[in-house]
Protein backbone atom coordinates (compact mmCIF):
# COMPACT_ATOMS: atom_id res chain seq x y z
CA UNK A 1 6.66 -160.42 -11.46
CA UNK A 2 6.15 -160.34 -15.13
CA UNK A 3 2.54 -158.34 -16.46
CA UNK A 4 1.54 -161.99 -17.78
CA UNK A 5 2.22 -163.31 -14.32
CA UNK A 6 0.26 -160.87 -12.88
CA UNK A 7 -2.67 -161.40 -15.43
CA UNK A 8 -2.55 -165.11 -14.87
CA UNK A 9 -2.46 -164.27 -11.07
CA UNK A 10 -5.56 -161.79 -11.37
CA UNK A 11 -7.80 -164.63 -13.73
CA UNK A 12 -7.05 -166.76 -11.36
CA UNK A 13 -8.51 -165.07 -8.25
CA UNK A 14 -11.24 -163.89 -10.63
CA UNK A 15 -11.96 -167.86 -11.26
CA UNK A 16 -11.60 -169.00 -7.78
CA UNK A 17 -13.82 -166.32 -6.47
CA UNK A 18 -16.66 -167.71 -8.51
CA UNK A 19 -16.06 -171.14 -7.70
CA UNK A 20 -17.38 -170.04 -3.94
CA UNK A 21 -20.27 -167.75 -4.82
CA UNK A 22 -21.30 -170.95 -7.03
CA UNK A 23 -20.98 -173.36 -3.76
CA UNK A 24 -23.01 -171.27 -1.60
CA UNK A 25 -26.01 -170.06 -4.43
CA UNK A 26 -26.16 -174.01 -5.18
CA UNK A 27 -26.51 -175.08 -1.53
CA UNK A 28 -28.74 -171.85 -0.64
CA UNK A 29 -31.16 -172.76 -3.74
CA UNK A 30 -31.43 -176.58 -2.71
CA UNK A 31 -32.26 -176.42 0.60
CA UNK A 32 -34.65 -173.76 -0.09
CA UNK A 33 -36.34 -175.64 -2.84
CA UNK A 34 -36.24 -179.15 -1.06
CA UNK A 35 -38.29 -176.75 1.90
CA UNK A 36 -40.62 -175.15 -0.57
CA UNK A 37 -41.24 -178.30 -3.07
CA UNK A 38 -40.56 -175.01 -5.54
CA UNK A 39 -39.41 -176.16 -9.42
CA UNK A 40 -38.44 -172.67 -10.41
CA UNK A 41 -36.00 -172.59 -7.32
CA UNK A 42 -35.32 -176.23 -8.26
CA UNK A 43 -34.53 -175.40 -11.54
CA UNK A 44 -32.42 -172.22 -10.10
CA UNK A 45 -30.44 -174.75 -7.79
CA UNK A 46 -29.21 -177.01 -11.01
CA UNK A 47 -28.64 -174.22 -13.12
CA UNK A 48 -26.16 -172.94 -10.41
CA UNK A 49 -25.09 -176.63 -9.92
CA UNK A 50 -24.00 -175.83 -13.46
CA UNK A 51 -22.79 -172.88 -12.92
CA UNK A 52 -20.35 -174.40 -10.24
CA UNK A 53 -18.99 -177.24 -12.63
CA UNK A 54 -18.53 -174.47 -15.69
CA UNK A 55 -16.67 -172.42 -12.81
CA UNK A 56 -14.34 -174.99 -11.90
CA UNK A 57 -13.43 -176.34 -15.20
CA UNK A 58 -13.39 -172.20 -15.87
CA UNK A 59 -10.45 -172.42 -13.28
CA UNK A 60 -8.46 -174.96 -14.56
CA UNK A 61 -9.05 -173.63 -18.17
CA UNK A 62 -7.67 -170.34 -17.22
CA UNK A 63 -4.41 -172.14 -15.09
CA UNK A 64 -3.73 -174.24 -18.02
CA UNK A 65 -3.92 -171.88 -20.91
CA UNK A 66 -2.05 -169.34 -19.19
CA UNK A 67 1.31 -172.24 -19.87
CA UNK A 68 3.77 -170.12 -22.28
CA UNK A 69 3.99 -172.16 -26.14
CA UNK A 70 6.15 -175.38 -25.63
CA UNK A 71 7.67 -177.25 -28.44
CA UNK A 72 4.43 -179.50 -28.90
CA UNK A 73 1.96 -176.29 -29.08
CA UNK A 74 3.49 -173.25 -31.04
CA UNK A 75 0.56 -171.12 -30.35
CA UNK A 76 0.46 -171.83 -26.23
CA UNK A 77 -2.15 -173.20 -24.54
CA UNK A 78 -5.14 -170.85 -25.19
CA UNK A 79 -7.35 -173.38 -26.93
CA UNK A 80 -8.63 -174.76 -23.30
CA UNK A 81 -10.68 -171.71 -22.76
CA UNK A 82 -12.41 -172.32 -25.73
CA UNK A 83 -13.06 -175.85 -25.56
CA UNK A 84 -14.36 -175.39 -21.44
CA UNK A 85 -16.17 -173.30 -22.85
CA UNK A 86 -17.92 -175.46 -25.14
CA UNK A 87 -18.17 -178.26 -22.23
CA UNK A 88 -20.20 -175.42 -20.42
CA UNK A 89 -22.32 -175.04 -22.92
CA UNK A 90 -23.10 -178.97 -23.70
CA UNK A 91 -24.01 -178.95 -20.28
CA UNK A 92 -26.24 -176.06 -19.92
CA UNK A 93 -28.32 -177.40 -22.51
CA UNK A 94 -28.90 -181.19 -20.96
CA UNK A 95 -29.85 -179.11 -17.86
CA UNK A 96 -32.20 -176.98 -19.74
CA UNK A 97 -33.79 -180.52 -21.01
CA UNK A 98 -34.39 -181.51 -17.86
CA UNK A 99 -36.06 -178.72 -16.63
CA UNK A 100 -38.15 -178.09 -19.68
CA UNK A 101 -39.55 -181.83 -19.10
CA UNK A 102 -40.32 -181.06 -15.18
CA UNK A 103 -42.38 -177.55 -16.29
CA UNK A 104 -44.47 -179.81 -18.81
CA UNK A 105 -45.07 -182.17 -16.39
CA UNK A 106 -46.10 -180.01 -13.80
CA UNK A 107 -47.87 -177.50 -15.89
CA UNK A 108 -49.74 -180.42 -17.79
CA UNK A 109 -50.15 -183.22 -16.06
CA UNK A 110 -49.17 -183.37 -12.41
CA UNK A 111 -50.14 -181.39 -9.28
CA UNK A 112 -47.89 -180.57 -6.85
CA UNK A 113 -48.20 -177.53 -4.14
CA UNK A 114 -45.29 -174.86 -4.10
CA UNK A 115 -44.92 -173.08 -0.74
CA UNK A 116 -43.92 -169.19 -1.67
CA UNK A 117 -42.37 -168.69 1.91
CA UNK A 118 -40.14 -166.08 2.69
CA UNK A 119 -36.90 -167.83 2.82
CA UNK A 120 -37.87 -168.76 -0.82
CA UNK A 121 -37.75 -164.90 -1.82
CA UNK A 122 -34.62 -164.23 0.24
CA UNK A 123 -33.16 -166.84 -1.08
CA UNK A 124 -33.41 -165.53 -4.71
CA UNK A 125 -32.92 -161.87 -3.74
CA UNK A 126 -29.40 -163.11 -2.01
CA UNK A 127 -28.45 -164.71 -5.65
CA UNK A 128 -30.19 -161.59 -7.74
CA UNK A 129 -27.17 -159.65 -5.59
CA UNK A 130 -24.61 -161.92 -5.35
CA UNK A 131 -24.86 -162.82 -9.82
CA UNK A 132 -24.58 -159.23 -10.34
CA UNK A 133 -21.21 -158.88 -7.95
CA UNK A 134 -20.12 -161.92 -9.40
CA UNK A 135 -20.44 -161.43 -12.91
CA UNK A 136 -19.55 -157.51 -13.04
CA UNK A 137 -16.08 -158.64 -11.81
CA UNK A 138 -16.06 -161.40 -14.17
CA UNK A 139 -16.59 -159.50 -17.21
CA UNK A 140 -14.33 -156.95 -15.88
CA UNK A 141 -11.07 -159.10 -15.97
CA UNK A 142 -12.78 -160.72 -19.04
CA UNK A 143 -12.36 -157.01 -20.75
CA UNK A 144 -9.20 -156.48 -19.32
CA UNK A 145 -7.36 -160.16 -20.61
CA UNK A 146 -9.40 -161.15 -23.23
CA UNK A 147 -10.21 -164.30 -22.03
CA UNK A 148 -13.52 -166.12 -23.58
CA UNK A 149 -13.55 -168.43 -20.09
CA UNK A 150 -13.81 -165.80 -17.94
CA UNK A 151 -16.33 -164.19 -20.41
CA UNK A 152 -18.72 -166.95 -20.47
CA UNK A 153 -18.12 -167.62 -16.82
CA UNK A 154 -19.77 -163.79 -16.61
CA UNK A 155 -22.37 -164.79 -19.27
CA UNK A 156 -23.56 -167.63 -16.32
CA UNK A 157 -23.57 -165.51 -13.61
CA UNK A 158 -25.47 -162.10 -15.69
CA UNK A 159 -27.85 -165.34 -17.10
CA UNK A 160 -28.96 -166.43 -13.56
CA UNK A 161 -29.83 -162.79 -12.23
CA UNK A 162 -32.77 -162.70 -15.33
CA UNK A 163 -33.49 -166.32 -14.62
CA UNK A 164 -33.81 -165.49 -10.70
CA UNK A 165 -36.03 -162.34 -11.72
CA UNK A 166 -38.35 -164.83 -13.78
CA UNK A 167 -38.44 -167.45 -10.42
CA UNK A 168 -39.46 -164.83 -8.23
CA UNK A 169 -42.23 -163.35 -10.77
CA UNK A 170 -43.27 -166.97 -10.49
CA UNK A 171 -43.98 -166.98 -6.23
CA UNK A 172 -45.36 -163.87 -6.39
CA UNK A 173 -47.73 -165.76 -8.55
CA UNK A 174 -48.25 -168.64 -5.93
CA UNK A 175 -49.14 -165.97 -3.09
CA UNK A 176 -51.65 -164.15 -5.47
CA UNK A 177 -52.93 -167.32 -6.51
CA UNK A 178 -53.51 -168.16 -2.56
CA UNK A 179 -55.10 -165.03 -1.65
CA UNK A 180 -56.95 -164.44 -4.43
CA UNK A 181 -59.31 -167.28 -5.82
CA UNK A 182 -60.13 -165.76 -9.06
CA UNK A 183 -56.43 -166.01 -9.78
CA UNK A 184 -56.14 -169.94 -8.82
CA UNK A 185 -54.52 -170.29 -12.17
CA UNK A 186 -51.38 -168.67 -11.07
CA UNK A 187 -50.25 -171.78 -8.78
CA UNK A 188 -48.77 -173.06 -12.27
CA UNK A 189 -46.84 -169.93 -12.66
CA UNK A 190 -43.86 -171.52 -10.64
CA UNK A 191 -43.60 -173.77 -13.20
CA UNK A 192 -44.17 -171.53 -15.67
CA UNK A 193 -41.45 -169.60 -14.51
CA UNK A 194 -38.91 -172.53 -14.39
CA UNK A 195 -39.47 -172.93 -18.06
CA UNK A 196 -38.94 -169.27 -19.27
CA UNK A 197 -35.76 -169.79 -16.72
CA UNK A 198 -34.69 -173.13 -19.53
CA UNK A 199 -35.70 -170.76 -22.58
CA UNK A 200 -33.33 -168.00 -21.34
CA UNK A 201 -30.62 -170.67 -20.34
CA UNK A 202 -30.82 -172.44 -24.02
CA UNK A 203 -30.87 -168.64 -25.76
CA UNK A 204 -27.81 -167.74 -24.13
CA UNK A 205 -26.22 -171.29 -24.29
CA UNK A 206 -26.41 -171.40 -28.06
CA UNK A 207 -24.92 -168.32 -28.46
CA UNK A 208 -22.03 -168.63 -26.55
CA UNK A 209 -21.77 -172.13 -27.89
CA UNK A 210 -21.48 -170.76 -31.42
CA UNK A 211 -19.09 -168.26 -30.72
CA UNK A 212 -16.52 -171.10 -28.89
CA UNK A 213 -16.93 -173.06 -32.15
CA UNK A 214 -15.88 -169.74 -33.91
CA UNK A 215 -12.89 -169.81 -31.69
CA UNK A 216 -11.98 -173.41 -32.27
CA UNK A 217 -12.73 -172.64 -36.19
CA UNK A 218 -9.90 -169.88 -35.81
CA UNK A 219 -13.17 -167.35 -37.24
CA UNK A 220 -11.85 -164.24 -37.46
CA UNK A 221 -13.80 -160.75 -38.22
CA UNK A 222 -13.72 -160.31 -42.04
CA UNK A 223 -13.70 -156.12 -41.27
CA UNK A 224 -10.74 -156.63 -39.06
CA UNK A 225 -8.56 -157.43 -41.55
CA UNK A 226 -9.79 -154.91 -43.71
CA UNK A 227 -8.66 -152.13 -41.04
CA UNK A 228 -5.26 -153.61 -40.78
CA UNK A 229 -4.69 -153.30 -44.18
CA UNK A 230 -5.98 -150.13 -43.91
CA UNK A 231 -3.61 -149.03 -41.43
CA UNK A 232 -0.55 -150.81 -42.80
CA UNK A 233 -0.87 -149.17 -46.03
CA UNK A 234 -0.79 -145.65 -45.15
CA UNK A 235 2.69 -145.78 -44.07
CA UNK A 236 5.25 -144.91 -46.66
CA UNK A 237 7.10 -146.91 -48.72
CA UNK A 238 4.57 -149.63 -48.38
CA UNK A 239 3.34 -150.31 -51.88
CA UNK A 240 0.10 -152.87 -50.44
CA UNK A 241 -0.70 -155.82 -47.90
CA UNK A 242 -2.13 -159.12 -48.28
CA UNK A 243 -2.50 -162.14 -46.70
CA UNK A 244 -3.63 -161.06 -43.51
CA UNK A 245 -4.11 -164.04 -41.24
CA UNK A 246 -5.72 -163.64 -37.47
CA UNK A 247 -5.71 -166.33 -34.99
CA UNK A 248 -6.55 -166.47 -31.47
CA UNK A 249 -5.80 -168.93 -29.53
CA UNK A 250 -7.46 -167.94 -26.05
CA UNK A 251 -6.47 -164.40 -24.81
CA UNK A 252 -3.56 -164.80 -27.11
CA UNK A 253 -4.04 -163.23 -30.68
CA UNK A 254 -1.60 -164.16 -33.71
CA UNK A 255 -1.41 -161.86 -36.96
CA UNK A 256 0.50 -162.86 -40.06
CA UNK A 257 0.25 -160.36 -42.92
CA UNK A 258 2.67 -159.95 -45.69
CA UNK A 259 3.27 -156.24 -47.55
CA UNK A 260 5.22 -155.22 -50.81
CA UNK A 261 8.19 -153.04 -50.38
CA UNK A 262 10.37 -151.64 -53.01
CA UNK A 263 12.40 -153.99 -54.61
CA UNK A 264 15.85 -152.03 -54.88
CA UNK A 265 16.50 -150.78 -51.32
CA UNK A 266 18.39 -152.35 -48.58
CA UNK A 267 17.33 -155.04 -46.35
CA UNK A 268 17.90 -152.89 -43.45
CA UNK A 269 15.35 -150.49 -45.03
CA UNK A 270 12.53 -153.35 -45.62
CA UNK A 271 13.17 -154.13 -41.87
CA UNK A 272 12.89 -151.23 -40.07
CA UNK A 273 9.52 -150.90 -42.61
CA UNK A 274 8.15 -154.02 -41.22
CA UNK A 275 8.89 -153.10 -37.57
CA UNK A 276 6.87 -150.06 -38.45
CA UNK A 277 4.12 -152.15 -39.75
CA UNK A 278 4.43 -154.39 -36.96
CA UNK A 279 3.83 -150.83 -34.73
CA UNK A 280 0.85 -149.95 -36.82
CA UNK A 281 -1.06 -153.44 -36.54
CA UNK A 282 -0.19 -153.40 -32.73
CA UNK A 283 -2.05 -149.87 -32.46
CA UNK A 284 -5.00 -151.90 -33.04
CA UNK A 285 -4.29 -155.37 -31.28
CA UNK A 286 -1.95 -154.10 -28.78
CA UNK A 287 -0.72 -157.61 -27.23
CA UNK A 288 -1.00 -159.14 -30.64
CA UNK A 289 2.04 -161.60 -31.75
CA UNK A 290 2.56 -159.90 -35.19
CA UNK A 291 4.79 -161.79 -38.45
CA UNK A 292 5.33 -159.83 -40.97
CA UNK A 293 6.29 -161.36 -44.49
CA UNK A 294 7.80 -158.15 -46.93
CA UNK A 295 7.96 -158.69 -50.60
CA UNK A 296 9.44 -156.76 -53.23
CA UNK A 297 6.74 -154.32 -54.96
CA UNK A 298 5.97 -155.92 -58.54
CA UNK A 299 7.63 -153.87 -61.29
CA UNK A 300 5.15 -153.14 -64.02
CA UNK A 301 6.45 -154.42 -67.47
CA UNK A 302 4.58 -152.03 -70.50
CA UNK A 303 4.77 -153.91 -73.84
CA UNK A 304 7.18 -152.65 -76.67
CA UNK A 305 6.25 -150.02 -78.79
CA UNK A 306 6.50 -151.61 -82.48
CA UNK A 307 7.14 -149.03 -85.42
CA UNK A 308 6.26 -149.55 -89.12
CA UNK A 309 8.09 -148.52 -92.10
CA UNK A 310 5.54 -146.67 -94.38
């Protein structure tokens, strides 16, 4: 089995493995919140109801764009990641509406009793542990492939362990608010809590959204190509480097660059100087899919000299 076999084998287990602890925080949080009439667990429930879709179409993302380049897509297939990604995102944020209209409502103009019971707090301690397994083995095959599905798969999972923190801040609040009278005003703190949970969500949801339109853009790091030219022109006998071009396309990244060589030696020479270029720009993208372009170095043409009879 090749190593991109094995990658594509490893994402996928990575993706599949989220898809479950997605079905069972969803089902978990709605029972418990249809028991406790709780919005913040409510509002928990949906954003892992979320979480679930983004992790399936995070699993077929990662399936399809691991497909080698085909005669209809030069590049392969790594686009998909970015554009699930951006599907996650569009629906983060109409959940995050929703939820934002329930806290106002509740918080402003309706009354309804939460019941902070025990299974509510086990509940959300049981998805504070499972997030944090899920999405530290998430962003650890995310690191290891450089895939931007995985990644924001991990982003999900690392956002619902704060948002889970804020939901349980808010029942803690309900209980004080019961045993306590002076403190009555914390019964909206469940509410409260569900729409810090949609501020968080949106925070995060914008900024992965922007950098999946970076993706789709083909943005690339203006500094990055600074240090390849950087490293390309310290080796000898290459007289500059210019049009360096980055493009990722999912885990996959593409360079083109073109450098000057000199103009009188053999094309066997300007060859092996490319394939040492190619070495050089691979030290820093090591799985990179490098072109190099080499051009003869520009001679320098001084003007005559013109002499005067005196």
């Amino acid at each position: 089995m090749s190593s991109s076999q094995i990658g594509a084998k490893e994402k996928n287990l990575a993706a599949q493995s989220s898809v479950i602890a997605a079905i069972a925080l969803t089902a978990f949080k709605l029972i418990t919140s249809l028991a406790t009439n709780s919005l913040g667990i409510l509002a928990e429930a949906a954003h892992s109801g979320l979480d679930l879709v983004a992790a399936l179409i995070t699993l077929m993302a990662v399936r399809f764009s691991s497909k080698p380049a085909d005669f209809e897509h030069h590049y392969g297939h790594g686009k998909i990641e970015n554009i699930s990604a951006l599907f996650e995102t569009l629906l983060l944020l109409l959940t995050c509406a929703w939820i934002t209209y329930e806290s106002v409502q509740r918080l402003f103009f309706q009354e309804i009793e939460v019941t902070a019971s025990f299974w509510a707090f086990l509940v959300m301690i049981i998805s504070i542990a499972i997030d944090y397994a899920r999405s530290k083995a998430l962003y650890r095959a995310a690191r290891k492939y450089n895939s931007q599905a995985l990644e924001a798969d991990a982003l999900h999972f690392s956002t619902d362990i704060w948002s889970s923190s804020v939901v349980i801040l808010g029942l803690i609040g309900v209980v004080l608010a019961g045993l306590f009278p002076g403190l009555a005003f914390l019964r909206k703190a469940d509410a409260g809590a569900a729409l810090l949970v949609a501020i968080i969500v949106i925070y995060v949801s914008l900024q992965l959204g922007r950098r999946t339109v970076q993706g789709l853009l083909d943005s690339a790091p203006i500094e990055f190509g600074d240090r390849i030219r950087q490293e390309v022109e310290k080796i000898p006998g290459i007289y500059g480097c210019h049009k360096v071009r980055v493009r990722m396309s999912g885990a996959e990244c593409f360079i083109d660059l073109h450098v000057n060589v000199g103009a009188d030696q053999p094309l066997k020479a300007a060859h092996d100087l490319t394939e040492q270029v190619e070495e050089a720009v691979k030290r820093l993208t090591p799985d990179a899919d490098v072109t190099v372009h080499a051009e003869p170095k520009q001679r320098v043409v001084r003007a005559p000299e013109h002499f005067h009879d005196t």
